[in-house]
N, C-alpha and C. Protein backbone atom coordinates (compact mmCIF):
# COMPACT_ATOMS: atom_id res chain seq x y z
N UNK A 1 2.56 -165.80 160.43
CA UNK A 1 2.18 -164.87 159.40
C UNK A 1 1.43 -165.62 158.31
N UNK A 2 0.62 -165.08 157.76
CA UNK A 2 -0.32 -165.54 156.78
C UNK A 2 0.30 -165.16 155.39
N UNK A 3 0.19 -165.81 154.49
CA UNK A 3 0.38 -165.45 153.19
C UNK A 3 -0.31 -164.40 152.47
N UNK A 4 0.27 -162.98 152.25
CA UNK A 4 -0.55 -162.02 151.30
C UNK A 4 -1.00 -162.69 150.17
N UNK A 5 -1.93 -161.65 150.01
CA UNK A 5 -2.84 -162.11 148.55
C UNK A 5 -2.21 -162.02 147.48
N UNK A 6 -1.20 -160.56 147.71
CA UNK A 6 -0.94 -159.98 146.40
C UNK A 6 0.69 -159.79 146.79
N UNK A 7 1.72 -159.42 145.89
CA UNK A 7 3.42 -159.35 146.45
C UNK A 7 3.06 -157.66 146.77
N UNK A 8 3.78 -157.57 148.07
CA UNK A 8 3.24 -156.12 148.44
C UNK A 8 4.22 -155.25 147.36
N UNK A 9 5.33 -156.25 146.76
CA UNK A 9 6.04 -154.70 146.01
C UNK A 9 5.69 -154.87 144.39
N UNK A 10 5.26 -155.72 143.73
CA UNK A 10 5.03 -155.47 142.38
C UNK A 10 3.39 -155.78 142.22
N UNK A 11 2.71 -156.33 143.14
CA UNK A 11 0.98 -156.01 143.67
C UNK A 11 0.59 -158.10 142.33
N UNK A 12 1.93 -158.49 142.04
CA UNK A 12 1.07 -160.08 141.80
C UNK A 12 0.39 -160.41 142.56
N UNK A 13 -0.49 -161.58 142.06
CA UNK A 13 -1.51 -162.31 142.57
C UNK A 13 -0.58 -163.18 143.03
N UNK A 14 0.05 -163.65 144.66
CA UNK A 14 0.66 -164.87 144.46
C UNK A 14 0.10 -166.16 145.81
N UNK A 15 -0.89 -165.81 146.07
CA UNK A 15 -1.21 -166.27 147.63
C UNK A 15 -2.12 -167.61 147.46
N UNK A 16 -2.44 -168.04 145.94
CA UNK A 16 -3.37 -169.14 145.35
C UNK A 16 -1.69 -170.21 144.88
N UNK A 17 -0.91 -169.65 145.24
CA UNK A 17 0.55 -170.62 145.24
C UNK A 17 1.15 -171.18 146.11
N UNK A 18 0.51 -170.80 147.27
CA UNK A 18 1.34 -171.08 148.30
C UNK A 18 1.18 -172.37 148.80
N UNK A 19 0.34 -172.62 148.83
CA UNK A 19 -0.31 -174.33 149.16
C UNK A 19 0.46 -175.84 147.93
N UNK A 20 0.96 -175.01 147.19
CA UNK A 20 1.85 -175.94 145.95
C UNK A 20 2.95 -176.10 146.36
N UNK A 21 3.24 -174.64 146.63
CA UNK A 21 4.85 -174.47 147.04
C UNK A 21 5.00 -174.89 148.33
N UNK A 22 4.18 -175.11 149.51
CA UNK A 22 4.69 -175.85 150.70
C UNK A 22 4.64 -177.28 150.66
N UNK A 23 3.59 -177.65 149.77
CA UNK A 23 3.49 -179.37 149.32
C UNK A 23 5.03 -179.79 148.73
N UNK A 24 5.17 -179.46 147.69
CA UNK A 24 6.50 -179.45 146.65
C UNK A 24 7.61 -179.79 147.70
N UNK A 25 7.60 -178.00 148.65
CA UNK A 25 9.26 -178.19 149.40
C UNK A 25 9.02 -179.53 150.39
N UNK A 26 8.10 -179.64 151.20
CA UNK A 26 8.52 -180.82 152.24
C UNK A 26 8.58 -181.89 151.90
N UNK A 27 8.26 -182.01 150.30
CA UNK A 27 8.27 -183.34 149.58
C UNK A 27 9.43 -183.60 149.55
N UNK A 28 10.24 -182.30 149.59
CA UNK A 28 11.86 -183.20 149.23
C UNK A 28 12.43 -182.10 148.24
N UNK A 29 11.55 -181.67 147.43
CA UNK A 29 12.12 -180.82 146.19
C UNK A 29 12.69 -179.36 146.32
N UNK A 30 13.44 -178.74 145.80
CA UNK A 30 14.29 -177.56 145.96
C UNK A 30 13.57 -176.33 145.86
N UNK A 31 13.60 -175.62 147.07
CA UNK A 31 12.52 -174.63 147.12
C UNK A 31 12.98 -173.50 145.25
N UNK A 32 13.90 -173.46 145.30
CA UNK A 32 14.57 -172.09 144.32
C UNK A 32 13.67 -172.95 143.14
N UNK A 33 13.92 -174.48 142.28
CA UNK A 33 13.16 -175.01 141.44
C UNK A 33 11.89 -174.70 141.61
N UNK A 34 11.37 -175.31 142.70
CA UNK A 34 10.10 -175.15 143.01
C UNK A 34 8.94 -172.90 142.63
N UNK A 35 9.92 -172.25 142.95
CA UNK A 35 9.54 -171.39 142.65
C UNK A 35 9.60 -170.97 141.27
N UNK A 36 10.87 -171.26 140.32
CA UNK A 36 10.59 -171.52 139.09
C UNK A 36 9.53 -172.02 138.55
N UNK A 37 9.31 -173.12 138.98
CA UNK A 37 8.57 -173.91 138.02
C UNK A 37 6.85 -173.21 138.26
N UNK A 38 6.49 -172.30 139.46
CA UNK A 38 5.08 -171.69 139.84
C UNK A 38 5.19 -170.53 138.86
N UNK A 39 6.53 -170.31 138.31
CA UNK A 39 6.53 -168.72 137.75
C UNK A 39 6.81 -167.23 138.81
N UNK A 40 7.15 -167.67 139.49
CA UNK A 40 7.61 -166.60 139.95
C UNK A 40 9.29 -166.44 139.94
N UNK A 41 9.36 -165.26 139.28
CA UNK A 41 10.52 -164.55 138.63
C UNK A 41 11.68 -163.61 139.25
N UNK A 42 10.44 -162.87 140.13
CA UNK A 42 10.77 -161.31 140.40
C UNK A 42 11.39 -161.79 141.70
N UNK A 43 12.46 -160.62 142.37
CA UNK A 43 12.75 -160.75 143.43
C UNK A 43 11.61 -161.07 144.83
N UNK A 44 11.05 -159.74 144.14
CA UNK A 44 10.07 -159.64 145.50
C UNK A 44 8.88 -160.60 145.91
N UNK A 45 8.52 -161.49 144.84
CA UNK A 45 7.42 -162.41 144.65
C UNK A 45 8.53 -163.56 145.86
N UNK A 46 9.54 -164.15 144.92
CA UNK A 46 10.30 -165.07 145.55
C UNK A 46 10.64 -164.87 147.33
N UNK A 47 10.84 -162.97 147.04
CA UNK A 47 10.94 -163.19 149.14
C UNK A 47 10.29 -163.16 149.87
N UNK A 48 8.85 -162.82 149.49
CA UNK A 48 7.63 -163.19 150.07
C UNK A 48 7.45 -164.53 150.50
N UNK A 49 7.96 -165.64 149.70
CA UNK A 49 7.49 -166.89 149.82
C UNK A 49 8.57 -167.79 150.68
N UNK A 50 10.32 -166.99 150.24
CA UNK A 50 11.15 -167.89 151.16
C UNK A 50 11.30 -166.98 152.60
N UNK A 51 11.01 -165.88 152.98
CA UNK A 51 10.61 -165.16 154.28
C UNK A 51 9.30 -165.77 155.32
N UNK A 52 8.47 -166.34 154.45
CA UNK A 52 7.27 -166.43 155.35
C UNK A 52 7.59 -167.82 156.04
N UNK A 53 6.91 -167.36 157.49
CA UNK A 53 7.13 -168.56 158.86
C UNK A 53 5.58 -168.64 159.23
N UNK A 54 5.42 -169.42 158.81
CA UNK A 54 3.70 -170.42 159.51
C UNK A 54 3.72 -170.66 160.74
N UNK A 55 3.47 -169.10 161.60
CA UNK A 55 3.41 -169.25 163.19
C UNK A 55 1.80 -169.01 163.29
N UNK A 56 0.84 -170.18 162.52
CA UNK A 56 -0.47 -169.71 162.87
C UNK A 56 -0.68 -170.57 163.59
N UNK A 57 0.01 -171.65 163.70
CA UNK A 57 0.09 -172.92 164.66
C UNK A 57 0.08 -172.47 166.00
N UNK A 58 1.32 -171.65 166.15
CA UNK A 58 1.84 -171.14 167.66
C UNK A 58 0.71 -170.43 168.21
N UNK A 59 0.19 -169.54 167.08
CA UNK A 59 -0.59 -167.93 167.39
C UNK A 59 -1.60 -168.82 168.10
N UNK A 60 -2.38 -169.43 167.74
CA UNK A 60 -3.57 -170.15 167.90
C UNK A 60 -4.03 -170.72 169.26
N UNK A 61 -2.94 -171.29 170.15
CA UNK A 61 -2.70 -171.54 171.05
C UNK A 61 -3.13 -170.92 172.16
N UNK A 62 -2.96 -169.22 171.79
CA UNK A 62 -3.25 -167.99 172.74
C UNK A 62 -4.50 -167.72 172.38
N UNK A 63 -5.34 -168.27 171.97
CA UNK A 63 -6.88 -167.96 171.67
C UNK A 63 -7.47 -167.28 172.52
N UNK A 64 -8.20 -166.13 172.45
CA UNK A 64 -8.63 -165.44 173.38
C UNK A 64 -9.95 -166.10 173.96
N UNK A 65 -10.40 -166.51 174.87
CA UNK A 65 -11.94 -167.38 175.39
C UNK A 65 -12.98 -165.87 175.54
């Protein structure tokens, strides 16, 4: 799944974050901090970001020729 642009339930901009917030967590640092510190507050911003699975790796694989 790809990162939305926008949080589908309160319509933020949050998809220019996501590339911080995956650097940050595999660095070592605590995803819940880590979302603090980008500003995101709201429930729904936050489950957008700890829900999403980067299967573009997998998808890719099945490339249609």
């Amino acid at each position: 799944m790809i990162i939305p642009m926008r949080c589908f339930a309160c319509g933020k901009p949050i998809a220019q974050l996501w590339e911080e917030y995956k650097r940050r967590t595999e660095a070592g640092e605590e995803a819940g901090r880590v979302l603090d510190d980008l500003g995101l507050k709201r429930y729904c911003c936050r489950a957008a970001f700890l829900g999403q699975a980067d299967m573009l790796p997998e998808i890719s694989k099945f490339k249609k020729s």
